[in-house]
N, C-alpha and C. Protein backbone atom coordinates (compact mmCIF):
# COMPACT_ATOMS: atom_id res chain seq x y z
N UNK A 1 -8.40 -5.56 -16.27
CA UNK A 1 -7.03 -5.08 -16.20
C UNK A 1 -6.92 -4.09 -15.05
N UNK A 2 -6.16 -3.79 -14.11
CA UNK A 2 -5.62 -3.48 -13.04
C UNK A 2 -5.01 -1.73 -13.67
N UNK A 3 -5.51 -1.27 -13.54
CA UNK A 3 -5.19 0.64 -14.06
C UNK A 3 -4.46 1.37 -12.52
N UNK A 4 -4.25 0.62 -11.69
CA UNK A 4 -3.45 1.10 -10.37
C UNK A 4 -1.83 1.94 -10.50
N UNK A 5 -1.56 2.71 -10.01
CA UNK A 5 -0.67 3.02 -9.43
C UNK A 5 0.64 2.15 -9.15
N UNK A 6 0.28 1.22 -8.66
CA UNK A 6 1.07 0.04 -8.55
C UNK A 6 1.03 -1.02 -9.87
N UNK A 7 0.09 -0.68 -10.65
CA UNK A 7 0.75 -1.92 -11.58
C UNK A 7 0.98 -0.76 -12.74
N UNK A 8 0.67 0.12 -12.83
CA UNK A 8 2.13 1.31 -13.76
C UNK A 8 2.92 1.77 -13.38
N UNK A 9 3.37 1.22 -12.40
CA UNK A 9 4.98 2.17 -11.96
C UNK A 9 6.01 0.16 -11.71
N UNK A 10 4.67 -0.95 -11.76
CA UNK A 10 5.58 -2.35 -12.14
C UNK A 10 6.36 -2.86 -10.54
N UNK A 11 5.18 -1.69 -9.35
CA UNK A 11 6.11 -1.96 -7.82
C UNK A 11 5.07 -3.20 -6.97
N UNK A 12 5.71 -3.47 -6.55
CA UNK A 12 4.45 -5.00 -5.73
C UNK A 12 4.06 -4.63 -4.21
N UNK A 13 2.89 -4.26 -4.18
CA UNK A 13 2.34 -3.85 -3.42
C UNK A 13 1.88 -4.86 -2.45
N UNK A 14 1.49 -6.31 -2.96
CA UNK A 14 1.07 -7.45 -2.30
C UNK A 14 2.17 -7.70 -0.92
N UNK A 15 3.11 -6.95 -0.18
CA UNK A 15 3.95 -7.71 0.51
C UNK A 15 3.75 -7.85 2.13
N UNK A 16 4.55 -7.96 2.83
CA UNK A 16 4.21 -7.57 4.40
C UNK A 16 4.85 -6.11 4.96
N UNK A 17 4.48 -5.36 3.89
CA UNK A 17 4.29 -4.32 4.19
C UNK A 17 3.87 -3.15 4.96
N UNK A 18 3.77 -2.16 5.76
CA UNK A 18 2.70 -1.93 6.17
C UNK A 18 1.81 -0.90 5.17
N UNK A 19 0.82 -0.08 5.40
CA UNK A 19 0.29 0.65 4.90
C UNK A 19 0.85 1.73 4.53
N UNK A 20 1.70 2.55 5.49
CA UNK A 20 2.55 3.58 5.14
C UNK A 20 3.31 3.26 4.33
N UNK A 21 4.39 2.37 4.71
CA UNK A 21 5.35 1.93 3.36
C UNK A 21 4.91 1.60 2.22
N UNK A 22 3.80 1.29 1.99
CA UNK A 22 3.15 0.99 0.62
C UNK A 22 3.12 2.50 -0.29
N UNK A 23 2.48 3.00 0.47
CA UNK A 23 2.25 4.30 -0.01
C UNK A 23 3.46 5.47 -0.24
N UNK A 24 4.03 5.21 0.50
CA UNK A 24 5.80 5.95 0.19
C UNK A 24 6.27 4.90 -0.97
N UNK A 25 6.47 4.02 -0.96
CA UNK A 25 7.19 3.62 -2.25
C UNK A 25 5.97 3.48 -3.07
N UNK A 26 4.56 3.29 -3.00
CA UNK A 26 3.83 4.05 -4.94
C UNK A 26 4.15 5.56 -4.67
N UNK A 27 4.17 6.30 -3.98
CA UNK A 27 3.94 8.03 -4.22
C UNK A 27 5.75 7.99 -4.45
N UNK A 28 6.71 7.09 -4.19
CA UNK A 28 8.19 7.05 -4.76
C UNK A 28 8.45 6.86 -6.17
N UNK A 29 7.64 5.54 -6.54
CA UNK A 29 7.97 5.08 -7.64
C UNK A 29 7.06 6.02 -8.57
N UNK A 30 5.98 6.56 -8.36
CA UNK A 30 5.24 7.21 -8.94
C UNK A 30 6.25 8.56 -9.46
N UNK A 31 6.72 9.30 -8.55
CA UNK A 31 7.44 10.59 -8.62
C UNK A 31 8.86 10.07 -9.64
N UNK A 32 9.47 8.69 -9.73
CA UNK A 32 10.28 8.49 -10.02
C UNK A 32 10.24 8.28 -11.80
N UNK A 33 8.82 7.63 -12.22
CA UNK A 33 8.31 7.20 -13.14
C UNK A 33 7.92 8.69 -14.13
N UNK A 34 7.24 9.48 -12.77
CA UNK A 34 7.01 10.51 -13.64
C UNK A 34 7.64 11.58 -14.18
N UNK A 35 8.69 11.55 -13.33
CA UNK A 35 9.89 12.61 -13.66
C UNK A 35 11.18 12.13 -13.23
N UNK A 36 12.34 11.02 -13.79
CA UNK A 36 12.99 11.10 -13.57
C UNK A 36 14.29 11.53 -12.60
N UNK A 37 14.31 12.56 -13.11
CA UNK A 37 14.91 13.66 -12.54
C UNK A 37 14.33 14.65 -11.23
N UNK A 38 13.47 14.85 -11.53
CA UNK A 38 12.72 15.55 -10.09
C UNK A 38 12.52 14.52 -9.25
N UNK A 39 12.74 12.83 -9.40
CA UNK A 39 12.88 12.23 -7.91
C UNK A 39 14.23 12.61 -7.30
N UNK A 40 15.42 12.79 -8.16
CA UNK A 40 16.45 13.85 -7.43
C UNK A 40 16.72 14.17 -6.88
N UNK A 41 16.09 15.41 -7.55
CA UNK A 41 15.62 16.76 -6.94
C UNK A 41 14.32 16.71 -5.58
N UNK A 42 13.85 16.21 -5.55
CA UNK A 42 12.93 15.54 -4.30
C UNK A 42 13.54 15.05 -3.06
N UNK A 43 14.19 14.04 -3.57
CA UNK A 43 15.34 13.50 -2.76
C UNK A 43 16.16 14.49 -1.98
N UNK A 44 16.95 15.30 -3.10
CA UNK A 44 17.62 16.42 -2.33
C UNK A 44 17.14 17.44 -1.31
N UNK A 45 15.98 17.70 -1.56
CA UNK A 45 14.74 18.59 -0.91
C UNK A 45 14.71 18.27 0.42
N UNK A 46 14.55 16.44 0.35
CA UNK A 46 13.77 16.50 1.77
C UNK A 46 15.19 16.01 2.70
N UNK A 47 16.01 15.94 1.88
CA UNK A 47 17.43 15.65 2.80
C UNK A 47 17.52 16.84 3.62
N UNK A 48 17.74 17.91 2.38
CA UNK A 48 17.91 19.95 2.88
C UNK A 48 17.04 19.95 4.03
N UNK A 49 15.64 19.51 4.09
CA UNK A 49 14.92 19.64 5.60
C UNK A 49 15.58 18.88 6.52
N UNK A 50 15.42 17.83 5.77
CA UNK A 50 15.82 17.02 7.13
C UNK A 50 16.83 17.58 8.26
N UNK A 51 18.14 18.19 7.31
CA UNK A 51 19.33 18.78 7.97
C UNK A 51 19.06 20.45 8.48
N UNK A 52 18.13 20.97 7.86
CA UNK A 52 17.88 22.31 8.70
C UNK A 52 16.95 21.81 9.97
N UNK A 53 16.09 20.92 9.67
CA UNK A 53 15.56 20.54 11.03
C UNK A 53 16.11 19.87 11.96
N UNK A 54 17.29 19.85 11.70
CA UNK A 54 18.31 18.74 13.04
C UNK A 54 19.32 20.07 13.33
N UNK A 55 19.20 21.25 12.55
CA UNK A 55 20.37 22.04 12.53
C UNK A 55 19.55 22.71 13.81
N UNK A 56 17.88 23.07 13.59
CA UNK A 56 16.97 24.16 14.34
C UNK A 56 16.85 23.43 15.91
N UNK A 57 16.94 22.20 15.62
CA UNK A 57 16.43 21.14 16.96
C UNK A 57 18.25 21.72 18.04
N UNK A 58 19.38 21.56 16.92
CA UNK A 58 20.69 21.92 17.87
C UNK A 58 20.50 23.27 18.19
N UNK A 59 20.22 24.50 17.83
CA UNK A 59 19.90 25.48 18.18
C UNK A 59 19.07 25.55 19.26
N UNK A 60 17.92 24.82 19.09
CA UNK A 60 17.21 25.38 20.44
C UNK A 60 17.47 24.95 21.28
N UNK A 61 18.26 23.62 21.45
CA UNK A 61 18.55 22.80 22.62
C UNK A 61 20.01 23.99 23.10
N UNK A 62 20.50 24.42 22.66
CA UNK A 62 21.88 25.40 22.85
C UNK A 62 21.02 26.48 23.67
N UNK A 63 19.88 27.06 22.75
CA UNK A 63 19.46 27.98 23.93
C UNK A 63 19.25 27.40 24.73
N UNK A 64 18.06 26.41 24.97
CA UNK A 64 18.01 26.11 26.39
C UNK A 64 18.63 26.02 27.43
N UNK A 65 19.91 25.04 26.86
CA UNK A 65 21.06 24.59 27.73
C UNK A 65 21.52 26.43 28.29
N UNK A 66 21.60 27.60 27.24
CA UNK A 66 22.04 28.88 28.16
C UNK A 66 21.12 29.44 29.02
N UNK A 67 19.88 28.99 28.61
CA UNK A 67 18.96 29.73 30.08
C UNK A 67 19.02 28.99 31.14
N UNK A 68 19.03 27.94 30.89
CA UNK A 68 19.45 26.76 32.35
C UNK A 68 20.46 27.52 33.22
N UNK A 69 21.71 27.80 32.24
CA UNK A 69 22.76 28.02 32.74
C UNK A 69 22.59 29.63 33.51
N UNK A 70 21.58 30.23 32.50
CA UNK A 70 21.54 31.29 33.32
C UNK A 70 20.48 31.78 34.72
N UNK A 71 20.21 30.50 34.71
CA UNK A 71 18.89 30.66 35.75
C UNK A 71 19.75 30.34 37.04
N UNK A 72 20.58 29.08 36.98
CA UNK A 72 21.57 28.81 37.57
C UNK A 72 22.86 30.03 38.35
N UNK A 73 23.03 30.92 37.37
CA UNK A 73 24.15 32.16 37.84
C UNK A 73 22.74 32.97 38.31
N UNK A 74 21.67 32.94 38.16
CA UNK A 74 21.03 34.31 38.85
C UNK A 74 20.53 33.49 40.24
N UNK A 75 20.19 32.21 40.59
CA UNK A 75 19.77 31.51 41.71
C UNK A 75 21.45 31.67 42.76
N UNK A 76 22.56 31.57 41.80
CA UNK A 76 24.17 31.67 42.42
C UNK A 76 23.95 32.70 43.02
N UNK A 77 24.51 33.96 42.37
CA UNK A 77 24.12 35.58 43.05
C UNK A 77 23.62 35.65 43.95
N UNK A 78 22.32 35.52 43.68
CA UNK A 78 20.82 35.54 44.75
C UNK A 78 21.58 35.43 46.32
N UNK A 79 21.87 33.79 46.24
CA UNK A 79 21.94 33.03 47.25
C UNK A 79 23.09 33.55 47.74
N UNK A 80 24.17 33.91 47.27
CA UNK A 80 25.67 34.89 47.42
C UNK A 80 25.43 35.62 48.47
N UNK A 81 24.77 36.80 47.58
CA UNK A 81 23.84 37.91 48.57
C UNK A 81 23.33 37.76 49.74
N UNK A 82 22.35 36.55 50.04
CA UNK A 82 21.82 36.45 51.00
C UNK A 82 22.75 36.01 52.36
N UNK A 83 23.91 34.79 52.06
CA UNK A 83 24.78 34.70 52.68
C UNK A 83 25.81 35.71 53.04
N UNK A 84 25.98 36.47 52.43
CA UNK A 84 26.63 37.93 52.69
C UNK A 84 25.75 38.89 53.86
N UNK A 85 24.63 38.80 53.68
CA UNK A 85 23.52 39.14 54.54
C UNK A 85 23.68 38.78 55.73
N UNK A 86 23.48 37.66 56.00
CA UNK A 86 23.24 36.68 56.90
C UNK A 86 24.38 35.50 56.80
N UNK A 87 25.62 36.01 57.36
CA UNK A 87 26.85 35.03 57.42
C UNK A 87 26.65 33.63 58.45
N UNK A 88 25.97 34.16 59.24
CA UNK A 88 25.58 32.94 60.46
C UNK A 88 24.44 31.99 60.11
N UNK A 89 23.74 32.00 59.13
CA UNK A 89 22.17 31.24 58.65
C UNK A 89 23.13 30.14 57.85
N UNK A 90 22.96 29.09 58.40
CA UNK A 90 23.41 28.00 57.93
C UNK A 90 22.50 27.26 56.54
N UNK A 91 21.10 27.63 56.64
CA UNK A 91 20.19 27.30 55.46
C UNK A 91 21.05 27.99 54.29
N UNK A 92 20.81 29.36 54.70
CA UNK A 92 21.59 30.27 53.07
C UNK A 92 22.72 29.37 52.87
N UNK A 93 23.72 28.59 53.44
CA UNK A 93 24.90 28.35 53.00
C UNK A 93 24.97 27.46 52.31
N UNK A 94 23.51 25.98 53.30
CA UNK A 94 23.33 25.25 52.31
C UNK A 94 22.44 25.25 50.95
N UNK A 95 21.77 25.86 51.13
CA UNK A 95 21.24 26.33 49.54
C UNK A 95 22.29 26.81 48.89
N UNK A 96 23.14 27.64 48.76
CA UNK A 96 24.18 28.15 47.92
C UNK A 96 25.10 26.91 48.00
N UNK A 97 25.46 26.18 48.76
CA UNK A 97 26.56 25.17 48.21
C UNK A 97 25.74 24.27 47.42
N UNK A 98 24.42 23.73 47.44
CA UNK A 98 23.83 22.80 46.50
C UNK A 98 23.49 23.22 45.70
N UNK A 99 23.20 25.01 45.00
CA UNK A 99 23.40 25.52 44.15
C UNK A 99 24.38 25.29 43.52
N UNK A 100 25.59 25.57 44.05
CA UNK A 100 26.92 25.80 43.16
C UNK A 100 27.47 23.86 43.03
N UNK A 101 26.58 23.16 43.78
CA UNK A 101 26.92 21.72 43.02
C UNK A 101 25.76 21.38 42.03
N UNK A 102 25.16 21.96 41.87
CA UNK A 102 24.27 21.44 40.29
C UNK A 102 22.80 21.09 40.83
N UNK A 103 23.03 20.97 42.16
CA UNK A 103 21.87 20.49 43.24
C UNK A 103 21.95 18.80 43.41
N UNK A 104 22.76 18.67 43.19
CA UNK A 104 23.36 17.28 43.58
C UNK A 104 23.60 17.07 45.14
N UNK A 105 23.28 16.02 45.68
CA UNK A 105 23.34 15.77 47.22
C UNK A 105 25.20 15.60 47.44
N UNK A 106 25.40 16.28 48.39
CA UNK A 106 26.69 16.05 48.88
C UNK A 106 27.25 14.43 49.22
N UNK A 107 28.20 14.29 49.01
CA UNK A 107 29.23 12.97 48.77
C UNK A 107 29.38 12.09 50.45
């Protein structure tokens, strides 16, 4: 007689499955078999991560996106300055205009 995991929780393990999925649905059906209710509550759990970890992933991408932005206004300035300096240096002007286009090649 077969005392498995899979043949007390009644799930068919024989399929084209892979290995991981096998094992998420016995450690599923297992949690489900053994407590009802705390598959739920499990359920609910790993949703709650799921969504603070997509909430933490938008956060840091927000910072990033502001240091970009601010690396960008301190390279602006910089280059401001220097053309203020040096009104006749045609380099400073073009560095500051391909600054202030994103560094995109002119049209």
């Amino acid at each position: 007689m077969d005392l498995s995991p899979a043949w007390a929780t009644g799930i068919n393990v024989h399929g084209g499955a892979s290995g991981r999925s096998r094992r998420a649905a016995l450690a599923q059906a297992s949690i489900d078999a053994s407590m009802p209710v705390g598959a739920n509550v499990m359920r609910s759990v790993a949703g709650s991560l799921s969504d603070a970890s997509r909430r933490l992933d938008e956060k840091q991408k927000t910072k990033r996106l502001a240091a970009a932005a601010g690396e960008v206004t301190k390279t602006v300035v910089f280059l401001t300055a220097l053309v203020k300096e040096h009104p006749h240096d045609e380099d400073f002007r073009d560095m500051l205009r391909d600054a202030l286009r994103g560094g995109e090649p002119p049209e």
